[in-house]
Protein backbone atom coordinates (compact mmCIF):
# COMPACT_ATOMS: atom_id res chain seq x y z
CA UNK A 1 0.00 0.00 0.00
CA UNK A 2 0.81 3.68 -0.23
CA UNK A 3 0.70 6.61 2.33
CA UNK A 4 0.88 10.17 1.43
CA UNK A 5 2.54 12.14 3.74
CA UNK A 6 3.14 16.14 3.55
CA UNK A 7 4.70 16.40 0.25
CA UNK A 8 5.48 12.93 -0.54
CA UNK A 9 4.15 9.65 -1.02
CA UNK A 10 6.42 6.66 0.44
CA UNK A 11 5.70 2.48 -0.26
CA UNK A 12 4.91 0.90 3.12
CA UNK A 13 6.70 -1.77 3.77
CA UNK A 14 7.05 -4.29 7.20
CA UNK A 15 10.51 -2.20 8.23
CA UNK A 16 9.54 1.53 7.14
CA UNK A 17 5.65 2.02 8.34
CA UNK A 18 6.03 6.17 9.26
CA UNK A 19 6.93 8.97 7.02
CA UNK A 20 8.30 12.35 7.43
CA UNK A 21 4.93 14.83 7.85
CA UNK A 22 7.67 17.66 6.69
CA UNK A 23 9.70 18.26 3.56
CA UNK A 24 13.12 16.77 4.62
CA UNK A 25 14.64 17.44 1.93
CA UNK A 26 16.81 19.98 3.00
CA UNK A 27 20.47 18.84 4.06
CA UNK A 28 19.60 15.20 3.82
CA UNK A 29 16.56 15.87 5.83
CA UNK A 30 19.03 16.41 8.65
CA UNK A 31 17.49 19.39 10.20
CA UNK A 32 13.92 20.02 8.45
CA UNK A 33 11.98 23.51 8.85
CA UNK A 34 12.90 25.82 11.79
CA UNK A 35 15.89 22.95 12.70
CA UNK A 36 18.01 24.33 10.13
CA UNK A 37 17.55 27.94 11.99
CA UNK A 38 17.65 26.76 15.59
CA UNK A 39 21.15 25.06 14.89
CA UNK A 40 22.26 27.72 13.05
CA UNK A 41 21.78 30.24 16.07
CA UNK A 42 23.27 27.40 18.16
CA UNK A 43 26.22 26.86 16.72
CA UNK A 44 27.05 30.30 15.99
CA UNK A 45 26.42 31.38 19.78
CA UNK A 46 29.03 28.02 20.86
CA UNK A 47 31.20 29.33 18.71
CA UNK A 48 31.38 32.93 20.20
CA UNK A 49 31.07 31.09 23.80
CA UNK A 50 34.85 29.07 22.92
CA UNK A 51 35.94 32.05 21.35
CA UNK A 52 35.31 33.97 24.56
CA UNK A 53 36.91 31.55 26.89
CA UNK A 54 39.69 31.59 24.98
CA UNK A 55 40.27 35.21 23.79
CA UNK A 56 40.04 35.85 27.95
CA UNK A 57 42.36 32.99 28.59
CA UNK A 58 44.64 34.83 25.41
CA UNK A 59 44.73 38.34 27.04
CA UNK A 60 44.08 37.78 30.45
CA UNK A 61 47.97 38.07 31.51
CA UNK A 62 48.21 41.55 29.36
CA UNK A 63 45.25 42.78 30.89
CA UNK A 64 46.11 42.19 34.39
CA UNK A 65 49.56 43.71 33.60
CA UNK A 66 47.76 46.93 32.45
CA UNK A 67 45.65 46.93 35.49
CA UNK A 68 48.35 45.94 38.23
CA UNK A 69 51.68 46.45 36.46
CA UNK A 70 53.61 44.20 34.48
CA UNK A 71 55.92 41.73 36.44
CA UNK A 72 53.61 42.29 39.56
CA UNK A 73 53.47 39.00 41.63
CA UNK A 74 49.90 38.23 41.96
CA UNK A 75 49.08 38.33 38.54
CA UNK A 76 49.24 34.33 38.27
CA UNK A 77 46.56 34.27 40.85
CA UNK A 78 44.32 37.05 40.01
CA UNK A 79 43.96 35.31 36.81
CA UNK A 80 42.75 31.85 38.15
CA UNK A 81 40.57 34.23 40.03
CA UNK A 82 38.93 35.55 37.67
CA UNK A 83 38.22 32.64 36.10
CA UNK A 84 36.67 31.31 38.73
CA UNK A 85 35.03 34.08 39.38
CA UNK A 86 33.71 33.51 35.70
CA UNK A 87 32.80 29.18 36.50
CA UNK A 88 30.88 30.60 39.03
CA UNK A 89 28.58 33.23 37.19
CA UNK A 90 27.99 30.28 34.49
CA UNK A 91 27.21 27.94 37.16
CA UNK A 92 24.41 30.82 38.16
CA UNK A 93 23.67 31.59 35.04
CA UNK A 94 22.73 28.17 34.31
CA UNK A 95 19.83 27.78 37.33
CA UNK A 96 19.06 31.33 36.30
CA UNK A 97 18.61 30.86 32.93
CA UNK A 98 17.70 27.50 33.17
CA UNK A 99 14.33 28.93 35.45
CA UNK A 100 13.81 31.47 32.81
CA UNK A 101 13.93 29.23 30.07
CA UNK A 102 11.20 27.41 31.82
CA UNK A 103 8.83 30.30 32.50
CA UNK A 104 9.54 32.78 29.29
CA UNK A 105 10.72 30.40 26.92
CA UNK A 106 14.09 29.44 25.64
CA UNK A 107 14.27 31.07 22.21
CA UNK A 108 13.84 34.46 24.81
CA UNK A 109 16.96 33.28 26.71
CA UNK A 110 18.57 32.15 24.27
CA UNK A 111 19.06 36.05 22.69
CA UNK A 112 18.82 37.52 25.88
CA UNK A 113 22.06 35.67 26.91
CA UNK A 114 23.06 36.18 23.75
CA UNK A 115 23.12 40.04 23.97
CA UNK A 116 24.39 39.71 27.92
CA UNK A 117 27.53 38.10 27.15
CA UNK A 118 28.06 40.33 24.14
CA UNK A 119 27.58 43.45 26.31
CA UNK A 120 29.79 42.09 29.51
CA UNK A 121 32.71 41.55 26.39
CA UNK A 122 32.25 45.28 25.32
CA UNK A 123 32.44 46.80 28.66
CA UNK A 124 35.23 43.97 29.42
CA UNK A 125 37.31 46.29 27.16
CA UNK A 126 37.24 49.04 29.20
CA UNK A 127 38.08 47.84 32.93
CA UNK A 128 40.64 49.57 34.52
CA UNK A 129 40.74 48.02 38.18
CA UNK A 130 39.77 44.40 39.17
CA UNK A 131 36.76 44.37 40.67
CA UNK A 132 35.25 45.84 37.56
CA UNK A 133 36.95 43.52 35.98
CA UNK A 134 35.63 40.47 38.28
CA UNK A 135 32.25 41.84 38.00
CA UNK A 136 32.33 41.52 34.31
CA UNK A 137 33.83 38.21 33.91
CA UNK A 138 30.95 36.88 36.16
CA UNK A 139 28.48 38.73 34.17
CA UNK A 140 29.62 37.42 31.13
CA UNK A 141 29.61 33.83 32.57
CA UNK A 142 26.18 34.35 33.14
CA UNK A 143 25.50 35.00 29.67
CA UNK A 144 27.55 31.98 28.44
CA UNK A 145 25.68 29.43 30.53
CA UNK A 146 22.03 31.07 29.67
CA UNK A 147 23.30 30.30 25.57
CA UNK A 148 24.63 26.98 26.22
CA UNK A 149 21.74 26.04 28.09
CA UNK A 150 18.66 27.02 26.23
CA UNK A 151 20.60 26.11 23.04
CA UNK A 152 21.13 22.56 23.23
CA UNK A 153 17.45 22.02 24.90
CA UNK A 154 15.97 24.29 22.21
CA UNK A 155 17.57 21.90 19.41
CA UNK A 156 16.56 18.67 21.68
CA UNK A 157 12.94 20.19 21.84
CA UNK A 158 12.88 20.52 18.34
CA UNK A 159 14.13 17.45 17.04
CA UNK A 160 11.66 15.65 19.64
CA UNK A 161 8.77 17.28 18.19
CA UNK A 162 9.78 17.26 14.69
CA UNK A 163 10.02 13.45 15.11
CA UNK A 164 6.82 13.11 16.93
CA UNK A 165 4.84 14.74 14.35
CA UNK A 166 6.52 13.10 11.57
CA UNK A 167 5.61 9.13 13.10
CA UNK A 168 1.79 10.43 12.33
């Protein structure tokens, strides 16, 4: 027998009884409809997220030399505090977020984190003592756990739903 489904019309057979509800055409029907966009957004916002970790862990020594003087002692340290100081806004970030996400929706957090981290790297440029500096490393690890979050659940949602509908 035949089924039609969405834009297609697939053989039935005793192994392969469901087809797709959506055209899946698109990149080997990898990511169908909003997918495509939702991974997209995803990947773009990990990749700023490395970059970030990185790019801190990259100019972190010549930034602390600015701000306490190059060759001072404690620069070692202040920098493993700060990035602690950064672990724990992400480990925040994440409940916060994470209870957002729940009550606002994740596509919400998702830019909203988005556009916190991005902000917390702009002013990051312009810290001239410490505790500015502290305060905006654990601002922007607040913004990095909200993306990582709501990103990978957003894509997880998606693909649930996108294969629930499509077993119809």
């Amino acid at each position: 027998g035949t089924a039609t489904c969405g834009y297609e019309t697939r053989l039935l057979s005793s192994w392969h009884t469901t087809c797709m509800a959506q055209d899946t055409s698109r990149l080997g029907g990898i990511f169908p409809g909003r997918s495509w966009l939702l991974v997209t957004v995803a990947a773009l916002g990990y990749f700023v997220d490395i970059y970030d970790l990185v790019l801190f862990n990259v100019v972190k020594r010549e930034s602390l030399e600015f701000i306490l003087g190059a060759g001072h002692p404690d620069i070692k340290d202040r920098g493993i505090d700060l990035f602690n100081i950064q672990m724990l806004g992400m480990l925040v970030g994440g409940i916060l977020w994470g209870i957002w996400g729940d009550k606002r929706g994740r596509i919400t957090v998702l830019f909203g984190s988005i556009l916190l981290y991005s902000a917390a790297n702009i002013v990051n440029a312009f810290t001239f003592d410490l505790t500015t500096y502290a305060i905006v490393r654990f601002i922007a690890g607040v913004g990095l756990a909200g993306e990582l979050g709501a990103g990978i659940t957003l894509i997880t949602e998606d693909r649930k739903s996108t294969r629930l509908n499509s077993s119809h």
